[in-house]
PDBML (XML) file of the C-alpha atoms, coordinates in Angstrom:
<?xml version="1.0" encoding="UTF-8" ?>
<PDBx:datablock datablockName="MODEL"
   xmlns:PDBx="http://pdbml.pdb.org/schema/pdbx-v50.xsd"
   xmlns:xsi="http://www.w3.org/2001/XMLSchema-instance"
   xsi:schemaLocation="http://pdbml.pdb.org/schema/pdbx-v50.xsd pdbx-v50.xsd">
   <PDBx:atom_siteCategory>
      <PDBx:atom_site id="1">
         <PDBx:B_iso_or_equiv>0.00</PDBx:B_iso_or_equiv>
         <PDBx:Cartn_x>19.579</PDBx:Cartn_x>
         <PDBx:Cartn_y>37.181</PDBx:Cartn_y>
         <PDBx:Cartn_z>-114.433</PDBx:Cartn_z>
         <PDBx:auth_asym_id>A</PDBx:auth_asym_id>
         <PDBx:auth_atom_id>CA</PDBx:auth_atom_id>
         <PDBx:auth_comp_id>UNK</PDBx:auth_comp_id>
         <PDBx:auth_seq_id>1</PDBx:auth_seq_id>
         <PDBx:group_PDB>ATOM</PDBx:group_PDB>
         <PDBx:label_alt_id xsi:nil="true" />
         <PDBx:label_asym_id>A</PDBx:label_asym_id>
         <PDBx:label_atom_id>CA</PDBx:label_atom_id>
         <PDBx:label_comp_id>UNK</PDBx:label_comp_id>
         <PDBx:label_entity_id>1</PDBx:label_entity_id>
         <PDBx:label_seq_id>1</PDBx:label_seq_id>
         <PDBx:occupancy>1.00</PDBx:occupancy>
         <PDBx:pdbx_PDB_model_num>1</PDBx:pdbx_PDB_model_num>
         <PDBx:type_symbol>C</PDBx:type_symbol>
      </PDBx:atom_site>
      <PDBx:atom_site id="2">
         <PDBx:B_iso_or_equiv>0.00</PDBx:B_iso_or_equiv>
         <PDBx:Cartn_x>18.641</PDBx:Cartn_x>
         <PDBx:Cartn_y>35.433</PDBx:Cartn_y>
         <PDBx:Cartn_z>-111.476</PDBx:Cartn_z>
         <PDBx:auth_asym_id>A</PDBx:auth_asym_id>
         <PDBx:auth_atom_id>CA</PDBx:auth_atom_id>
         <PDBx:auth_comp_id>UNK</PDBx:auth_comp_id>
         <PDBx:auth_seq_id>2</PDBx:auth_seq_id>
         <PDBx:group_PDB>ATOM</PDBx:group_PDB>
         <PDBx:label_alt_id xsi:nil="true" />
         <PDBx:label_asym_id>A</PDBx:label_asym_id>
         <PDBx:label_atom_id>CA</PDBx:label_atom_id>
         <PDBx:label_comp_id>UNK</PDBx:label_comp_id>
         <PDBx:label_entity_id>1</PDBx:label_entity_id>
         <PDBx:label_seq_id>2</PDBx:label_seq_id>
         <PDBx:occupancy>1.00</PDBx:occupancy>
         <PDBx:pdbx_PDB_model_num>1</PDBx:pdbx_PDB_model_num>
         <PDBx:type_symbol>C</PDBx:type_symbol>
      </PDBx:atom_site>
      <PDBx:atom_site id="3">
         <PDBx:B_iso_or_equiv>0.00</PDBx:B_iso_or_equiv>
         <PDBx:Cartn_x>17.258</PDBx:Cartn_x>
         <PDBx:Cartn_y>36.803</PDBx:Cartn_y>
         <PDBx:Cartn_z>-107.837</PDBx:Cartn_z>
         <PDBx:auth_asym_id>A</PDBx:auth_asym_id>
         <PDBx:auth_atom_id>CA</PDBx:auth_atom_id>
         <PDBx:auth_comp_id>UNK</PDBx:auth_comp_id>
         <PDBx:auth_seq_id>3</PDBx:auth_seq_id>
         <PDBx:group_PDB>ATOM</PDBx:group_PDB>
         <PDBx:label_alt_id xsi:nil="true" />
         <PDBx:label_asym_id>A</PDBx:label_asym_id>
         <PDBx:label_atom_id>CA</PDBx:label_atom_id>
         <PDBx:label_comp_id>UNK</PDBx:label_comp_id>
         <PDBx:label_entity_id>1</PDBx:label_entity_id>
         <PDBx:label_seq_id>3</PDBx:label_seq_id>
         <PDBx:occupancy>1.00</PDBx:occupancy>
         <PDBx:pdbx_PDB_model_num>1</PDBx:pdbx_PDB_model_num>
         <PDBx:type_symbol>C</PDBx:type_symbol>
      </PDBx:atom_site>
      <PDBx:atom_site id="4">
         <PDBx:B_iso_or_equiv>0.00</PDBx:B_iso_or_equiv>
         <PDBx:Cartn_x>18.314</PDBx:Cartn_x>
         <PDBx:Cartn_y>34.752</PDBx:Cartn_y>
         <PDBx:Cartn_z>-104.746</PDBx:Cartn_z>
         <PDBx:auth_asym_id>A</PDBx:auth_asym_id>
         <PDBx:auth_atom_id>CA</PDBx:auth_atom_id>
         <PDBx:auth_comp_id>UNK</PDBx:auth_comp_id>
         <PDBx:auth_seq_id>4</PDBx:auth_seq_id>
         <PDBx:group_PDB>ATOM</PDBx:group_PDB>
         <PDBx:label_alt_id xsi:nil="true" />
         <PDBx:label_asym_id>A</PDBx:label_asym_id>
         <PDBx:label_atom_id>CA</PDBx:label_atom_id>
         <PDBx:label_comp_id>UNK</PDBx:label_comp_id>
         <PDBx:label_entity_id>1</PDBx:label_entity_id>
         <PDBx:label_seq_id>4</PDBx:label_seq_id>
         <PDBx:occupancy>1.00</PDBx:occupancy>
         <PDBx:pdbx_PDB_model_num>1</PDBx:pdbx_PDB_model_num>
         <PDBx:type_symbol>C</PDBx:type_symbol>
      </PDBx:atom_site>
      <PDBx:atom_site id="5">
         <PDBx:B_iso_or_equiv>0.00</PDBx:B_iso_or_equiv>
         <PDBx:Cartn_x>15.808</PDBx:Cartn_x>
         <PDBx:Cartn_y>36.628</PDBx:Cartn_y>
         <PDBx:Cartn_z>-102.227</PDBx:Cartn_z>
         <PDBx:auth_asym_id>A</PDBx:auth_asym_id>
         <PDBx:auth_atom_id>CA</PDBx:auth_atom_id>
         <PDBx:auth_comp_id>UNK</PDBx:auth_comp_id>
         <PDBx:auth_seq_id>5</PDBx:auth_seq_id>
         <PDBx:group_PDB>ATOM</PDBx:group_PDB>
         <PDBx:label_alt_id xsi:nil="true" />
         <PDBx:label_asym_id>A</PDBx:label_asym_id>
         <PDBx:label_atom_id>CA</PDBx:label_atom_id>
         <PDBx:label_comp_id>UNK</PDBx:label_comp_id>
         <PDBx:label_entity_id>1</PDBx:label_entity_id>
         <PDBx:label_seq_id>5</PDBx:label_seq_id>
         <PDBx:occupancy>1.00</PDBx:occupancy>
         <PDBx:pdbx_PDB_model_num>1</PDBx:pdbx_PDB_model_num>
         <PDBx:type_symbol>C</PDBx:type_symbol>
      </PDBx:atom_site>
      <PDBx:atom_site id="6">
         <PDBx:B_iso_or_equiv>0.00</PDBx:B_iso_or_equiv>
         <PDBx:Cartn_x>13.666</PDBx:Cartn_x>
         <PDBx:Cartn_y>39.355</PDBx:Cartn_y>
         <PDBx:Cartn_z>-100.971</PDBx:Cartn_z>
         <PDBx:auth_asym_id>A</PDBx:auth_asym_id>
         <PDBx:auth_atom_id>CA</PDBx:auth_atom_id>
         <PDBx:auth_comp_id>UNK</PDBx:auth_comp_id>
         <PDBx:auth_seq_id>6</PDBx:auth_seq_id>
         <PDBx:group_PDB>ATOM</PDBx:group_PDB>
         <PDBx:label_alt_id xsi:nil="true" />
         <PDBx:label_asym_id>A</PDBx:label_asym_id>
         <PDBx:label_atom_id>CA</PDBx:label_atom_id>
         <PDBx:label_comp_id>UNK</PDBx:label_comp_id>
         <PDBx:label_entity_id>1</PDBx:label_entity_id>
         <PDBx:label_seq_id>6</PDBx:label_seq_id>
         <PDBx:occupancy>1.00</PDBx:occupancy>
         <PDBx:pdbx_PDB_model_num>1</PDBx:pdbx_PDB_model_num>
         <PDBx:type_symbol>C</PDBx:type_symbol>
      </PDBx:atom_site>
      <PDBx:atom_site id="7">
         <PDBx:B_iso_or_equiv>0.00</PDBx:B_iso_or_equiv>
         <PDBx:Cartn_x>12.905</PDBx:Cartn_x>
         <PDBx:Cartn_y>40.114</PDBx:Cartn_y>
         <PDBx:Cartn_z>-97.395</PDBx:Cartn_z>
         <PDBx:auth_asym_id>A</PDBx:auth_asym_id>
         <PDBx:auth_atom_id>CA</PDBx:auth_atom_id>
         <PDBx:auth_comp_id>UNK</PDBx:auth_comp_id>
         <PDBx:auth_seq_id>7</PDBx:auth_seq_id>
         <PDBx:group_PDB>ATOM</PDBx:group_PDB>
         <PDBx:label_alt_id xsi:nil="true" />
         <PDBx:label_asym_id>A</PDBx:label_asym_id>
         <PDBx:label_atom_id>CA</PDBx:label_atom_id>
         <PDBx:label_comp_id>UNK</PDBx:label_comp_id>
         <PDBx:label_entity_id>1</PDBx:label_entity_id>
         <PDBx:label_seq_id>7</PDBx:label_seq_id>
         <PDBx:occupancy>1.00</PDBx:occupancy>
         <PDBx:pdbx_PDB_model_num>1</PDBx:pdbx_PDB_model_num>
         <PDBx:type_symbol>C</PDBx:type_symbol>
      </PDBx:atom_site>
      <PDBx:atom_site id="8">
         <PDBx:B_iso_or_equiv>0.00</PDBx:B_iso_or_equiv>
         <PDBx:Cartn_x>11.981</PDBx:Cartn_x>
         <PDBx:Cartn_y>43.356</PDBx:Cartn_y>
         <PDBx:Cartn_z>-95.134</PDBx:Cartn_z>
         <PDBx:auth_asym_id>A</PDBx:auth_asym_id>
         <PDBx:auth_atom_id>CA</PDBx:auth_atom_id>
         <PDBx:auth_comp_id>UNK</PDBx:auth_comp_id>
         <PDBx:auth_seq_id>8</PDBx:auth_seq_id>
         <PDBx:group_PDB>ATOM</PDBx:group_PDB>
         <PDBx:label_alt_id xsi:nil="true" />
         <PDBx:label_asym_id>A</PDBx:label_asym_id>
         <PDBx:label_atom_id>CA</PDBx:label_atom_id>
         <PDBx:label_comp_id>UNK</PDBx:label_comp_id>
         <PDBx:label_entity_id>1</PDBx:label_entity_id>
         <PDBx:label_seq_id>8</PDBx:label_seq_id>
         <PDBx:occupancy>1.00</PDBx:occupancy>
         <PDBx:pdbx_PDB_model_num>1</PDBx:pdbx_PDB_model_num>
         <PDBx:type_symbol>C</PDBx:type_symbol>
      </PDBx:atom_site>
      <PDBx:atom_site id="9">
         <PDBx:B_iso_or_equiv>0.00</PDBx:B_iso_or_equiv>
         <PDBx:Cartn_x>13.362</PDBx:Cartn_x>
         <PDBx:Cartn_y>43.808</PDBx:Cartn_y>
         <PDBx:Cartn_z>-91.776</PDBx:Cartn_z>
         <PDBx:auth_asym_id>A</PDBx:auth_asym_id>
         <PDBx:auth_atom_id>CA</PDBx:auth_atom_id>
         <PDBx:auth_comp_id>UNK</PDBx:auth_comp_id>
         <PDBx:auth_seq_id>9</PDBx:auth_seq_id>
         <PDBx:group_PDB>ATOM</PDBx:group_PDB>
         <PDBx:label_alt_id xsi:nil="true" />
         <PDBx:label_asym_id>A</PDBx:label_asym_id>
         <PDBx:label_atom_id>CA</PDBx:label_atom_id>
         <PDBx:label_comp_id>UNK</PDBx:label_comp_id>
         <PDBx:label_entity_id>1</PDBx:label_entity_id>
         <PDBx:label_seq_id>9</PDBx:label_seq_id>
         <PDBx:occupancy>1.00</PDBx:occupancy>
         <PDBx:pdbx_PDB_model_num>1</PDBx:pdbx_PDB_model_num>
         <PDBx:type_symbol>C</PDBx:type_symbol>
      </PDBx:atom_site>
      <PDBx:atom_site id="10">
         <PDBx:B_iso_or_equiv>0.00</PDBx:B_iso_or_equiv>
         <PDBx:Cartn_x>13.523</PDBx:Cartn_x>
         <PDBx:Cartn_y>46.798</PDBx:Cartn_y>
         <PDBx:Cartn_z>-89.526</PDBx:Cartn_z>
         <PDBx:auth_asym_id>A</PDBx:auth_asym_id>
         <PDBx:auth_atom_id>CA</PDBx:auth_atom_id>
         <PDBx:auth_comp_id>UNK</PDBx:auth_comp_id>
         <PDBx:auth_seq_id>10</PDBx:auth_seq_id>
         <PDBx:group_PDB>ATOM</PDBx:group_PDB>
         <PDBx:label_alt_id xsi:nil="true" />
         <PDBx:label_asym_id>A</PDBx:label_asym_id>
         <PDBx:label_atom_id>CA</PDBx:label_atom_id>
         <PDBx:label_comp_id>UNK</PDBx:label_comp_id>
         <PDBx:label_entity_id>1</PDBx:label_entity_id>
         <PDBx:label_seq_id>10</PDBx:label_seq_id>
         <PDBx:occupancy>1.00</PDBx:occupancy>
         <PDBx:pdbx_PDB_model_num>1</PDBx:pdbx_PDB_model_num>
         <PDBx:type_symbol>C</PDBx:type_symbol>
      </PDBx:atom_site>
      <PDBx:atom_site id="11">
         <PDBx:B_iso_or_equiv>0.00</PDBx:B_iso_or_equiv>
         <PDBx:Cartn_x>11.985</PDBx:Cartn_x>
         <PDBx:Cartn_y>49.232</PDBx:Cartn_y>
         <PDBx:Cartn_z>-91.855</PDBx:Cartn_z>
         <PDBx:auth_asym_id>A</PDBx:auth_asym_id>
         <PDBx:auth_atom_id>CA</PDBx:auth_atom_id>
         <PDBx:auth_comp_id>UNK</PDBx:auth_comp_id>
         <PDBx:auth_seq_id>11</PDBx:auth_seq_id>
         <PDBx:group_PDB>ATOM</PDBx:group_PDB>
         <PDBx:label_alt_id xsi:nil="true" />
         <PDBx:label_asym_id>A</PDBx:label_asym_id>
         <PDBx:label_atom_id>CA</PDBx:label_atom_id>
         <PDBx:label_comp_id>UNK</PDBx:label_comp_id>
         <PDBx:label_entity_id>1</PDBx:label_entity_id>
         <PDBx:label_seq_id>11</PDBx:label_seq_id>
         <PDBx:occupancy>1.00</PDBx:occupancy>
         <PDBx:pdbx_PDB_model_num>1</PDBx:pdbx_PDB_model_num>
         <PDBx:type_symbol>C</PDBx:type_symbol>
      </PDBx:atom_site>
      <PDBx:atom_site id="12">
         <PDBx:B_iso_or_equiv>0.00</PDBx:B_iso_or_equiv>
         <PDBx:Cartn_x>14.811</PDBx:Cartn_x>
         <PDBx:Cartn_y>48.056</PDBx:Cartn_y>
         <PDBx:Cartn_z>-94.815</PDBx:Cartn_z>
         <PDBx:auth_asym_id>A</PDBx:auth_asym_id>
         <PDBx:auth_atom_id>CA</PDBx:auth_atom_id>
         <PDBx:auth_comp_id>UNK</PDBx:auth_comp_id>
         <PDBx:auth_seq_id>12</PDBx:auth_seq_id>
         <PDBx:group_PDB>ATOM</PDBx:group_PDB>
         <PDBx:label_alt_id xsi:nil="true" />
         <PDBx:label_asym_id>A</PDBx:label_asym_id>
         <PDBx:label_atom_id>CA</PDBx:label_atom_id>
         <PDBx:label_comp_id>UNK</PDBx:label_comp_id>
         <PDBx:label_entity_id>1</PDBx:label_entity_id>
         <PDBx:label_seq_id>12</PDBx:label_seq_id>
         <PDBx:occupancy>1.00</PDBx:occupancy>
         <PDBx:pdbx_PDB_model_num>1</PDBx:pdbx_PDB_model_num>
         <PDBx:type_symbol>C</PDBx:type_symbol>
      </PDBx:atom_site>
      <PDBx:atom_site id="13">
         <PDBx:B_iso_or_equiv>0.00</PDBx:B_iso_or_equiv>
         <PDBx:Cartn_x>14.431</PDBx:Cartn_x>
         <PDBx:Cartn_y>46.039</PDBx:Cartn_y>
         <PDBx:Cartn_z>-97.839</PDBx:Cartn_z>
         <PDBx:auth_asym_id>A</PDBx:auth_asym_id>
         <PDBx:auth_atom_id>CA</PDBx:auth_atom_id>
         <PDBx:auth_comp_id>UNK</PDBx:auth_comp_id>
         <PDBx:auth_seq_id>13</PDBx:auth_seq_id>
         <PDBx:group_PDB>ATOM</PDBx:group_PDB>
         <PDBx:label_alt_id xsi:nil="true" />
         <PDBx:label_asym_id>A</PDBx:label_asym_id>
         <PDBx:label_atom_id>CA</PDBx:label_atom_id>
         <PDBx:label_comp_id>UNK</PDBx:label_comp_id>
         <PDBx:label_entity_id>1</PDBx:label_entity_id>
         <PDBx:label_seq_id>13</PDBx:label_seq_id>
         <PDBx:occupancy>1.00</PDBx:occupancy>
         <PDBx:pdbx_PDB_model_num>1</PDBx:pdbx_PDB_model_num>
         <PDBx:type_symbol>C</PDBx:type_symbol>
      </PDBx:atom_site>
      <PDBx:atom_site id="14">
         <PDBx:B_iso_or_equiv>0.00</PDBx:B_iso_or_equiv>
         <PDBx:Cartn_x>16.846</PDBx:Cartn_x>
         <PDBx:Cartn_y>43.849</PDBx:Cartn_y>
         <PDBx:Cartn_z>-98.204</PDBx:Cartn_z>
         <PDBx:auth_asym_id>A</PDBx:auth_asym_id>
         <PDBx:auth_atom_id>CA</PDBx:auth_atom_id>
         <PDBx:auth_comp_id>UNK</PDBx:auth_comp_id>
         <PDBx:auth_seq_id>14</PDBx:auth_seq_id>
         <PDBx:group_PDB>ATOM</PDBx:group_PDB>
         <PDBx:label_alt_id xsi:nil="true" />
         <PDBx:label_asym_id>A</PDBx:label_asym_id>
         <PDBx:label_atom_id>CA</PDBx:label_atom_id>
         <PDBx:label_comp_id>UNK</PDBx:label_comp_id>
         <PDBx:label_entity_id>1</PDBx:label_entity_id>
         <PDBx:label_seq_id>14</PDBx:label_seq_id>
         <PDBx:occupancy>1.00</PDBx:occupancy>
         <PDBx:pdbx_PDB_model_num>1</PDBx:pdbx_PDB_model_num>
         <PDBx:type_symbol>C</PDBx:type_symbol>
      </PDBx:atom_site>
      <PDBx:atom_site id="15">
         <PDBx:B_iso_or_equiv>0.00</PDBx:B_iso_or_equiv>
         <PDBx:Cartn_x>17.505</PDBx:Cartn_x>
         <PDBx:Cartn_y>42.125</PDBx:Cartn_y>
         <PDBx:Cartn_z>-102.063</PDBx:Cartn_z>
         <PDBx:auth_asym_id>A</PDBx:auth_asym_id>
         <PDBx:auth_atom_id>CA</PDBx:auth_atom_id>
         <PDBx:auth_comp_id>UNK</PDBx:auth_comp_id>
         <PDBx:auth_seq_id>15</PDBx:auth_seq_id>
         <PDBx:group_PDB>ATOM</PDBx:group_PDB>
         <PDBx:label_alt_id xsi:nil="true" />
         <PDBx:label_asym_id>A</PDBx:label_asym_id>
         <PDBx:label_atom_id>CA</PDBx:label_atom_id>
         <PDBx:label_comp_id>UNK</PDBx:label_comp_id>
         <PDBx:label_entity_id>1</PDBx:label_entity_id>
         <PDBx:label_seq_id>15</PDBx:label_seq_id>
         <PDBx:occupancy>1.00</PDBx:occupancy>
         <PDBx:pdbx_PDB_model_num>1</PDBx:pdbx_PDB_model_num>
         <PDBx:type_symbol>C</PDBx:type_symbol>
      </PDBx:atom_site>
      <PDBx:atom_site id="16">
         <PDBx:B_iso_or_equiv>0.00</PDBx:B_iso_or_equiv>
         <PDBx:Cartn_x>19.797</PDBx:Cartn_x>
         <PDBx:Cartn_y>39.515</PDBx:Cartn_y>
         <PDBx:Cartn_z>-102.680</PDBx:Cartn_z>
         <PDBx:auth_asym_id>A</PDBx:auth_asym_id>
         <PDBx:auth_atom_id>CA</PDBx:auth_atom_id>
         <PDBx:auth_comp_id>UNK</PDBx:auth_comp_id>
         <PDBx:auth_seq_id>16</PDBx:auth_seq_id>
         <PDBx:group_PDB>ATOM</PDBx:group_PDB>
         <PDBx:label_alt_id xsi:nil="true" />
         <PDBx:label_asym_id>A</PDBx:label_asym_id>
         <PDBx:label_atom_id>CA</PDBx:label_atom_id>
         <PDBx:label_comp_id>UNK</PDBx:label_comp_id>
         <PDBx:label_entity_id>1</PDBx:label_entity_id>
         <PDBx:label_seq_id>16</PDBx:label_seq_id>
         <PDBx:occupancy>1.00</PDBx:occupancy>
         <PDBx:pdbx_PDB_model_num>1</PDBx:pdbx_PDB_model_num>
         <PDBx:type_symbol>C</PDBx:type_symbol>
      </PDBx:atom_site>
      <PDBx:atom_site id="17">
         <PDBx:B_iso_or_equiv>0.00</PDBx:B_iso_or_equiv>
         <PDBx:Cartn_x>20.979</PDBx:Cartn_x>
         <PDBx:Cartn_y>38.705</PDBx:Cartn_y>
         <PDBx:Cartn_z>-105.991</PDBx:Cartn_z>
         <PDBx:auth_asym_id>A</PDBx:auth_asym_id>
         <PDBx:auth_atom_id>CA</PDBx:auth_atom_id>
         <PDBx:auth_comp_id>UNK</PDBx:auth_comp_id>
         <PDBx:auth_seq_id>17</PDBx:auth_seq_id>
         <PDBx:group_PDB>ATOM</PDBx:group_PDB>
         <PDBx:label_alt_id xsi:nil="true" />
         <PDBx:label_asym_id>A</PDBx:label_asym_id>
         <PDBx:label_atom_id>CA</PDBx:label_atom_id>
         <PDBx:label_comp_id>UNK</PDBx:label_comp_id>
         <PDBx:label_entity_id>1</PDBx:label_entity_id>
         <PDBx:label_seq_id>17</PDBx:label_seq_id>
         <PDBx:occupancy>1.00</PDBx:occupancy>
         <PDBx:pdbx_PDB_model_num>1</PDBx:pdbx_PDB_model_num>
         <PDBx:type_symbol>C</PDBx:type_symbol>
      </PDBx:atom_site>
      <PDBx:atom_site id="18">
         <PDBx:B_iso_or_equiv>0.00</PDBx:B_iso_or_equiv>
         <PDBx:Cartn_x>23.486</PDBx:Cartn_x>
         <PDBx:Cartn_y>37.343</PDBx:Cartn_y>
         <PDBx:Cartn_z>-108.405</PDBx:Cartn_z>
         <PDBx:auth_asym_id>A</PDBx:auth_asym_id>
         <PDBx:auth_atom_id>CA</PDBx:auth_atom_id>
         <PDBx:auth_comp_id>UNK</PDBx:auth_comp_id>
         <PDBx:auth_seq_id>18</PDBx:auth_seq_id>
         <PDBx:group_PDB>ATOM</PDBx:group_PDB>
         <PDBx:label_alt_id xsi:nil="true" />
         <PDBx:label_asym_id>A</PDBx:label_asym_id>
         <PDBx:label_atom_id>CA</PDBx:label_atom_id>
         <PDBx:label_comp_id>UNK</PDBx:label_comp_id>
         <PDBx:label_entity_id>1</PDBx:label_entity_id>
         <PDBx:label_seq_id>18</PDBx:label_seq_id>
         <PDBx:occupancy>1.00</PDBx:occupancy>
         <PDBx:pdbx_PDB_model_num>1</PDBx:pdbx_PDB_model_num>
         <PDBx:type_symbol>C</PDBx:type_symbol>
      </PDBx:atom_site>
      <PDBx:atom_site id="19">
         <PDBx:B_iso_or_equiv>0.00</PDBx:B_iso_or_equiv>
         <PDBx:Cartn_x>25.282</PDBx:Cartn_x>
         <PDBx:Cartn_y>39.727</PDBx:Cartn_y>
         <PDBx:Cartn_z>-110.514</PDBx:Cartn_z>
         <PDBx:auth_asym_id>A</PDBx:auth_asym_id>
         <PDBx:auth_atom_id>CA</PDBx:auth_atom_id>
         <PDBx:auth_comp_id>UNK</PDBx:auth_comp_id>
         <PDBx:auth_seq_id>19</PDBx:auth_seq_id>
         <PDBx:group_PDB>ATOM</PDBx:group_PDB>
         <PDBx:label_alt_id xsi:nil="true" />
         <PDBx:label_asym_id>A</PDBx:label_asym_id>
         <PDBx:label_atom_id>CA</PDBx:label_atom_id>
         <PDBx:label_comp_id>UNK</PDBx:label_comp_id>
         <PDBx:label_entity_id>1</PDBx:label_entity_id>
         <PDBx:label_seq_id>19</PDBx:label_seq_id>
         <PDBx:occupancy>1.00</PDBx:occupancy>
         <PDBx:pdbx_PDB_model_num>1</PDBx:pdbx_PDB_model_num>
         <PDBx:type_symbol>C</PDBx:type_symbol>
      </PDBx:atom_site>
      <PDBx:atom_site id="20">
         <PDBx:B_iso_or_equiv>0.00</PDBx:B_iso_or_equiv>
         <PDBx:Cartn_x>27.925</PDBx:Cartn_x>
         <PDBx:Cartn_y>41.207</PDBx:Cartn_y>
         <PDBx:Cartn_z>-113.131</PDBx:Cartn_z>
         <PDBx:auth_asym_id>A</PDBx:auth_asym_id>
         <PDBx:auth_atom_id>CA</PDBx:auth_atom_id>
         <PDBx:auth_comp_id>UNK</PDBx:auth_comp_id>
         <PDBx:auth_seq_id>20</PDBx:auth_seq_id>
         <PDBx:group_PDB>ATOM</PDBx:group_PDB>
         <PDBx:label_alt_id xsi:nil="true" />
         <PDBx:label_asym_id>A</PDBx:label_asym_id>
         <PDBx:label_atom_id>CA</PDBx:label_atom_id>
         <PDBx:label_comp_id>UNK</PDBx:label_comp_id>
         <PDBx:label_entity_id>1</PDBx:label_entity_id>
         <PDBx:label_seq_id>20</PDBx:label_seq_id>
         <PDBx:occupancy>1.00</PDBx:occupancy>
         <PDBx:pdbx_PDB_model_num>1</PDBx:pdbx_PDB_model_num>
         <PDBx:type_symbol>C</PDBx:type_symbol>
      </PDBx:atom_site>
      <PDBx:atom_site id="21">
         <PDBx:B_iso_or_equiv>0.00</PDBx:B_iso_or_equiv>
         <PDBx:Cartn_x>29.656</PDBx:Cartn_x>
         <PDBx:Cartn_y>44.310</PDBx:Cartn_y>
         <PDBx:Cartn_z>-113.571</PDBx:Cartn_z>
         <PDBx:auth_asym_id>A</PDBx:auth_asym_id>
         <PDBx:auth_atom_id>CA</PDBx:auth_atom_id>
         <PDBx:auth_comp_id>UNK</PDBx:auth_comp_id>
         <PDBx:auth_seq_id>21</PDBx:auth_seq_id>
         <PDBx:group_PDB>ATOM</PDBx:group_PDB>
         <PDBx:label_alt_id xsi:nil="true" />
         <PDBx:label_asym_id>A</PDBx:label_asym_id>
         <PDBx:label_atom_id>CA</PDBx:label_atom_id>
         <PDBx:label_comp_id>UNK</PDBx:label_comp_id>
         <PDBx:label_entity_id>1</PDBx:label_entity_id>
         <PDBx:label_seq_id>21</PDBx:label_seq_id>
         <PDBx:occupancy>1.00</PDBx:occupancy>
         <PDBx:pdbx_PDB_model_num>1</PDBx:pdbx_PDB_model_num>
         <PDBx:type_symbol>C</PDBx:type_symbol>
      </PDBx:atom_site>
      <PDBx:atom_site id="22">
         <PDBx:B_iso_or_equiv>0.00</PDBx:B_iso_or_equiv>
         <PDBx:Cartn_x>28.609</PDBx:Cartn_x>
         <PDBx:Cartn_y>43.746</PDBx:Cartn_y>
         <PDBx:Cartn_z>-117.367</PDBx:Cartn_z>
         <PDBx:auth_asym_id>A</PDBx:auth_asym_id>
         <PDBx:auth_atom_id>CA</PDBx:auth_atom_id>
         <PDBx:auth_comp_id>UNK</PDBx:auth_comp_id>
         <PDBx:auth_seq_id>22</PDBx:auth_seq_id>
         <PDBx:group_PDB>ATOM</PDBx:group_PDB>
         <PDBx:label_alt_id xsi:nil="true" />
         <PDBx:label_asym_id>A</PDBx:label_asym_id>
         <PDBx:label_atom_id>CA</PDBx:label_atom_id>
         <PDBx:label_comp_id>UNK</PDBx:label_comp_id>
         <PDBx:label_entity_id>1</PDBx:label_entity_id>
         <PDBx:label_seq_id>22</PDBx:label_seq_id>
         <PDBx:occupancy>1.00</PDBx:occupancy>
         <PDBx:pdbx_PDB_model_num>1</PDBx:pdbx_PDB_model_num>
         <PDBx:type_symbol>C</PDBx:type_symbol>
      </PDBx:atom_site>
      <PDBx:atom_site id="23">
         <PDBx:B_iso_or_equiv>0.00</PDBx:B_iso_or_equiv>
         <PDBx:Cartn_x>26.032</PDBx:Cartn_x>
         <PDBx:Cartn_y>42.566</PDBx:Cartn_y>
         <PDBx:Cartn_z>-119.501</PDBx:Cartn_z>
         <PDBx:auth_asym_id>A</PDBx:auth_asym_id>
         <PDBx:auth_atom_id>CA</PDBx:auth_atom_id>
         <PDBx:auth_comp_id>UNK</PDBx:auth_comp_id>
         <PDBx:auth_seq_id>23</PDBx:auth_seq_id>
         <PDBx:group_PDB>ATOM</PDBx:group_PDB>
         <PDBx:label_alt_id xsi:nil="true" />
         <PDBx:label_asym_id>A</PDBx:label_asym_id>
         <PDBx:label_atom_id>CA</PDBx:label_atom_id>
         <PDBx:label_comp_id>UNK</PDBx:label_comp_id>
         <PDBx:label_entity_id>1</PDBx:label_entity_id>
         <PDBx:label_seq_id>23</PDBx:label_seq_id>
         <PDBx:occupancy>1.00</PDBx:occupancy>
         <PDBx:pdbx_PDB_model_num>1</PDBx:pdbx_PDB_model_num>
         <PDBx:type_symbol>C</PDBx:type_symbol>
      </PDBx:atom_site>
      <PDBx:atom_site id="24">
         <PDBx:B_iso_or_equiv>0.00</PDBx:B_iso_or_equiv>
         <PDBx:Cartn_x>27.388</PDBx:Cartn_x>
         <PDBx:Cartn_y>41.032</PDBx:Cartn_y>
         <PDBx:Cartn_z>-122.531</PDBx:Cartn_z>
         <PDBx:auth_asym_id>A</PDBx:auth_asym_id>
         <PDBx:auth_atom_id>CA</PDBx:auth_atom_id>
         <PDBx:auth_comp_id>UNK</PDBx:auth_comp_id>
         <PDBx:auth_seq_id>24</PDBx:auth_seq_id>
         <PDBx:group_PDB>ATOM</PDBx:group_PDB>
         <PDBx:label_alt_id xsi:nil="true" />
         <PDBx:label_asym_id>A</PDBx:label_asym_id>
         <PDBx:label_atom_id>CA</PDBx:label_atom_id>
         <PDBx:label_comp_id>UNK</PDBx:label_comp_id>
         <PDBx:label_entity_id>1</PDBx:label_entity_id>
         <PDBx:label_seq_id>24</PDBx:label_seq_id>
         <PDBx:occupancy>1.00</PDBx:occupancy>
         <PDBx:pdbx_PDB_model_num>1</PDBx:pdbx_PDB_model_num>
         <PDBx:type_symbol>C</PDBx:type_symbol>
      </PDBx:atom_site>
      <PDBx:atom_site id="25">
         <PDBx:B_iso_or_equiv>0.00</PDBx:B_iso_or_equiv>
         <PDBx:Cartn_x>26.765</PDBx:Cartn_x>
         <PDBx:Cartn_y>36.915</PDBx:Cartn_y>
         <PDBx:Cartn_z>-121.121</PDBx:Cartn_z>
         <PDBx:auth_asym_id>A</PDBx:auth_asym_id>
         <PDBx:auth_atom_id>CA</PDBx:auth_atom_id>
         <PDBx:auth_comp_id>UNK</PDBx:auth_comp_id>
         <PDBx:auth_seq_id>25</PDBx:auth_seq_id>
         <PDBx:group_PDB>ATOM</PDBx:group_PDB>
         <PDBx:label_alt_id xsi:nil="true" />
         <PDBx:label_asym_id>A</PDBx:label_asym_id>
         <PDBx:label_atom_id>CA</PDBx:label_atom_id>
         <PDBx:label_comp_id>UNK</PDBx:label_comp_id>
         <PDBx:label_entity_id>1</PDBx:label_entity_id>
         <PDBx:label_seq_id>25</PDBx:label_seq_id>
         <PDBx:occupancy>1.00</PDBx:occupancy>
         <PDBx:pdbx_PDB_model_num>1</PDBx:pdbx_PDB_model_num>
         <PDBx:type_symbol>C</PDBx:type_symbol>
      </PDBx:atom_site>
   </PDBx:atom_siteCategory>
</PDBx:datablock>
């Protein structure tokens, strides 16, 4: 649901998030 951060470094993408191994919240 919700997206900590986004950032490129060294040719990589790095995305940092929050989530489940499910979707039924």
């Amino acid at each position: 649901f919700h997206q900590i951060n986004a950032f490129e470094e060294d040719g990589l993408l790095m995305v940092d998030l929050c989530c489940a191994d499910d979707g039924d919240a």
